[in-house]
C-alpha atoms as a PDB file:
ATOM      1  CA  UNK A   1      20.656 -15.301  17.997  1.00  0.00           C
ATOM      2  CA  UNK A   2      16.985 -14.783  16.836  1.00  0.00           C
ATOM      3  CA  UNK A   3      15.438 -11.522  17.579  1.00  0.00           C
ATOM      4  CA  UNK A   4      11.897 -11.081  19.444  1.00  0.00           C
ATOM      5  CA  UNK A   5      10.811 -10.270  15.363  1.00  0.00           C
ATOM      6  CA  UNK A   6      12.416 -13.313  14.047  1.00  0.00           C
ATOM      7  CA  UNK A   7      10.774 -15.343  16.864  1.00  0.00           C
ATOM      8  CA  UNK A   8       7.397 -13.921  16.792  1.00  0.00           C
ATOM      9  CA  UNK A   9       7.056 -14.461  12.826  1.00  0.00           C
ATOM     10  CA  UNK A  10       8.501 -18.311  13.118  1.00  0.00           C
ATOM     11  CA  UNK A  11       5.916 -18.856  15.750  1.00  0.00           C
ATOM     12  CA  UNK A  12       3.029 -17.048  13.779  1.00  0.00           C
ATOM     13  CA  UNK A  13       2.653 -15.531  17.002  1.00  0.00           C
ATOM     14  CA  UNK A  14      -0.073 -12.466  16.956  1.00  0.00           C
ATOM     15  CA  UNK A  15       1.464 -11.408  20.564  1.00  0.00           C
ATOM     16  CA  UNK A  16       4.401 -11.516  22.602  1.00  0.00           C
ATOM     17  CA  UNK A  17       4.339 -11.985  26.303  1.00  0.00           C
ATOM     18  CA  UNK A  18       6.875 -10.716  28.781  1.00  0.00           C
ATOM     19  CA  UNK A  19       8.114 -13.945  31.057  1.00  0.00           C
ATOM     20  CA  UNK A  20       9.176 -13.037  34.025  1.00  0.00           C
ATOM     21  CA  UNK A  21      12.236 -15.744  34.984  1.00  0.00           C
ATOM     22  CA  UNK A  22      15.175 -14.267  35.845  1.00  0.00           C
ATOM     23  CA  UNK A  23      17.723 -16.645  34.402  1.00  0.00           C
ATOM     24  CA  UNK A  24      16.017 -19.132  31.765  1.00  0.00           C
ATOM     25  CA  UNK A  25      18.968 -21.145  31.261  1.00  0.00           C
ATOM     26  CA  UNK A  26      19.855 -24.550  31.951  1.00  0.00           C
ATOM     27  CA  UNK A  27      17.344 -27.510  33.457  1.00  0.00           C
ATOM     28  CA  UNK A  28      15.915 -25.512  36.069  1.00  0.00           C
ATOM     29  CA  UNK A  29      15.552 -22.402  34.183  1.00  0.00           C
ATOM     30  CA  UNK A  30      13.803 -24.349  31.541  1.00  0.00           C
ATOM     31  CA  UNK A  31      11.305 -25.677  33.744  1.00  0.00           C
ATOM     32  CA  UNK A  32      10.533 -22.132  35.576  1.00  0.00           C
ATOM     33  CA  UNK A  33      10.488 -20.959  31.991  1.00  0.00           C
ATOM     34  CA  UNK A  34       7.854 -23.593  31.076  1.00  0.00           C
ATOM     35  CA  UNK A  35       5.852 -23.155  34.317  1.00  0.00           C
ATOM     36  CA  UNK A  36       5.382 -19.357  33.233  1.00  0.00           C
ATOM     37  CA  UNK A  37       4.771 -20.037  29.999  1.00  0.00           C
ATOM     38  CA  UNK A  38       1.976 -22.468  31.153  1.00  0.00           C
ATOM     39  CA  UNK A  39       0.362 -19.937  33.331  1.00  0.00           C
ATOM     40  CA  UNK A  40       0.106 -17.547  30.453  1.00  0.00           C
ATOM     41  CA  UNK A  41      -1.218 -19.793  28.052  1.00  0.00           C
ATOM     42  CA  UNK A  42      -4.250 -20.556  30.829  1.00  0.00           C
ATOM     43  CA  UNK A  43      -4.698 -16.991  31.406  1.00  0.00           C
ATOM     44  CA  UNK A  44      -5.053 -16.338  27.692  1.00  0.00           C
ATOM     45  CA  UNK A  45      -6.991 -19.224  26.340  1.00  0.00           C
ATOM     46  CA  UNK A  46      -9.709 -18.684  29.307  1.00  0.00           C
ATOM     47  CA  UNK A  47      -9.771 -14.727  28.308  1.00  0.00           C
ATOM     48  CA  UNK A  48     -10.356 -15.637  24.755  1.00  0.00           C
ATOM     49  CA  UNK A  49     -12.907 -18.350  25.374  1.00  0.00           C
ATOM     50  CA  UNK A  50     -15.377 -15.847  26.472  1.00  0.00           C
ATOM     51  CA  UNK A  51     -15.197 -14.251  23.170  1.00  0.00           C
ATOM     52  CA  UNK A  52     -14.294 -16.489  20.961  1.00  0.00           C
ATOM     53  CA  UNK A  53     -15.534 -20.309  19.580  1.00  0.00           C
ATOM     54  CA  UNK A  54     -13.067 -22.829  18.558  1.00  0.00           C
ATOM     55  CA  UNK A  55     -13.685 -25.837  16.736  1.00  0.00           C
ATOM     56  CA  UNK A  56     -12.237 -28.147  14.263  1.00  0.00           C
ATOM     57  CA  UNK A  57     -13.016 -27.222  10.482  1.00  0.00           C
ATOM     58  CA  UNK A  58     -12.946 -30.298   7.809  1.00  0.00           C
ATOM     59  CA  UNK A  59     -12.655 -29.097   4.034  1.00  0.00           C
ATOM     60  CA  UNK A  60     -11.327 -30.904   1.256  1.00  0.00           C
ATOM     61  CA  UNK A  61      -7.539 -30.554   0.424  1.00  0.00           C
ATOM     62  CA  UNK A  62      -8.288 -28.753  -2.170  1.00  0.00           C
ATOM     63  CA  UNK A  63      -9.919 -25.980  -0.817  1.00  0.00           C
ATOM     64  CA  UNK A  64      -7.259 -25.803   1.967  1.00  0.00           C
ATOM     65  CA  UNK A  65      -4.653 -25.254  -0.442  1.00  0.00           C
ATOM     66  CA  UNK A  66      -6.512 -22.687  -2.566  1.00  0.00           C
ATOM     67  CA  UNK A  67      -6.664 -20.955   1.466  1.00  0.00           C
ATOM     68  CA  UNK A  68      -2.846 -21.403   1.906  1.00  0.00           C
ATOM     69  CA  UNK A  69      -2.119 -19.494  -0.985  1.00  0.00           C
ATOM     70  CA  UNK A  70      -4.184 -16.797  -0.341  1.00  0.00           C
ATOM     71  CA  UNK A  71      -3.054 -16.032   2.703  1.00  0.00           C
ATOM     72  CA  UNK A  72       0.755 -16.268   1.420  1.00  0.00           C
ATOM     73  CA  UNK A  73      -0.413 -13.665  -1.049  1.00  0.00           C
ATOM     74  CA  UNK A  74      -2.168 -11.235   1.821  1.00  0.00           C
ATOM     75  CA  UNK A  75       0.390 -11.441   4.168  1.00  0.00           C
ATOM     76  CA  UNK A  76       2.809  -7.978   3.298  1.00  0.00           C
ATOM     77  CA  UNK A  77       6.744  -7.834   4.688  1.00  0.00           C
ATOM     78  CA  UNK A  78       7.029  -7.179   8.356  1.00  0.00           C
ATOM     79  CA  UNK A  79       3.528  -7.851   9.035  1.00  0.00           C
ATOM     80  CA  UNK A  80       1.893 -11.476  11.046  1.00  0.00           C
ATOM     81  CA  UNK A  81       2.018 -14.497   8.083  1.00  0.00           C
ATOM     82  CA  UNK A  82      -1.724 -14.905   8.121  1.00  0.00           C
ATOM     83  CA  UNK A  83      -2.632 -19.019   8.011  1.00  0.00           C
ATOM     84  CA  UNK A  84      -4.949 -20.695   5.696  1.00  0.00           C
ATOM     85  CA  UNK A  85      -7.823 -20.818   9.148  1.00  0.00           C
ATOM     86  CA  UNK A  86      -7.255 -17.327   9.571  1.00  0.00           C
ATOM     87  CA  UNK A  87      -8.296 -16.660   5.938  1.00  0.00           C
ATOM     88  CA  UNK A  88     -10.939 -19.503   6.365  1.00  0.00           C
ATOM     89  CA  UNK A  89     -12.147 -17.772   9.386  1.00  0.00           C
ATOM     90  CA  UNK A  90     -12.266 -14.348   7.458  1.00  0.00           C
ATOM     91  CA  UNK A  91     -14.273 -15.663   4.545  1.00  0.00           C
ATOM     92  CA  UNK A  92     -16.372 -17.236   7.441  1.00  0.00           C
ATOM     93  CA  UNK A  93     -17.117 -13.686   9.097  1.00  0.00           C
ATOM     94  CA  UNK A  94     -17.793 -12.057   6.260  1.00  0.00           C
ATOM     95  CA  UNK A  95     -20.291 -14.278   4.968  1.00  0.00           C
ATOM     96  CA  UNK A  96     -22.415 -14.689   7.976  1.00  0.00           C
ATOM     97  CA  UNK A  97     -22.239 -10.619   8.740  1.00  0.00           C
ATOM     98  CA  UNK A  98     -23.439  -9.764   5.081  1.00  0.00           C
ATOM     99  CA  UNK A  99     -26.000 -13.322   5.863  1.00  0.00           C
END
């Protein structure tokens, strides 16, 4: 059995989210499961579309890669794996704050 750690860092999951169903097993459990899941999801993507822009981002291959493997190398044990956008999104910041 995974723990909430294990889970969190295969999902690349910033947060975790208490759920409250009782009993998440079998077909029903899995849909009440799903339903609250759902319901947190809106609740969170609405909260963060106030502050935040998302859009699609096309770069060469290339430089993709070069981003992968920069964040492999900034993300420390125990810690969130950082992704390629959220170094992309970094760089991003940085440059349009020192603009």
């Amino acid at each position: 059995m995974l723990t909430e750690h294990e889970i969190r860092d295969a999902l690349h999951a910033s947060r975790v989210v208490p759920v409250a169903v009782p009993n998440p097993h079998g077909p029903l459990g899995l849909e009440q499961l799903a339903a609250a899941v759902a319901q947190a999801t809106r609740v969170s993507v609405a909260a963060a579309s106030e502050e935040n822009v998302q859009r699609p981002l096309t770069l060469p291959a290339e430089t993709w890669q070069k981003l992968d493997v920069i964040a492999r190398a900034a993300t420390r044990d125990g810690s969130r794996q950082l992704s390629a956008s959220d170094v992309a999104a970094a760089l991003i910041e940085r440059s349009v704050k020192a603009g």
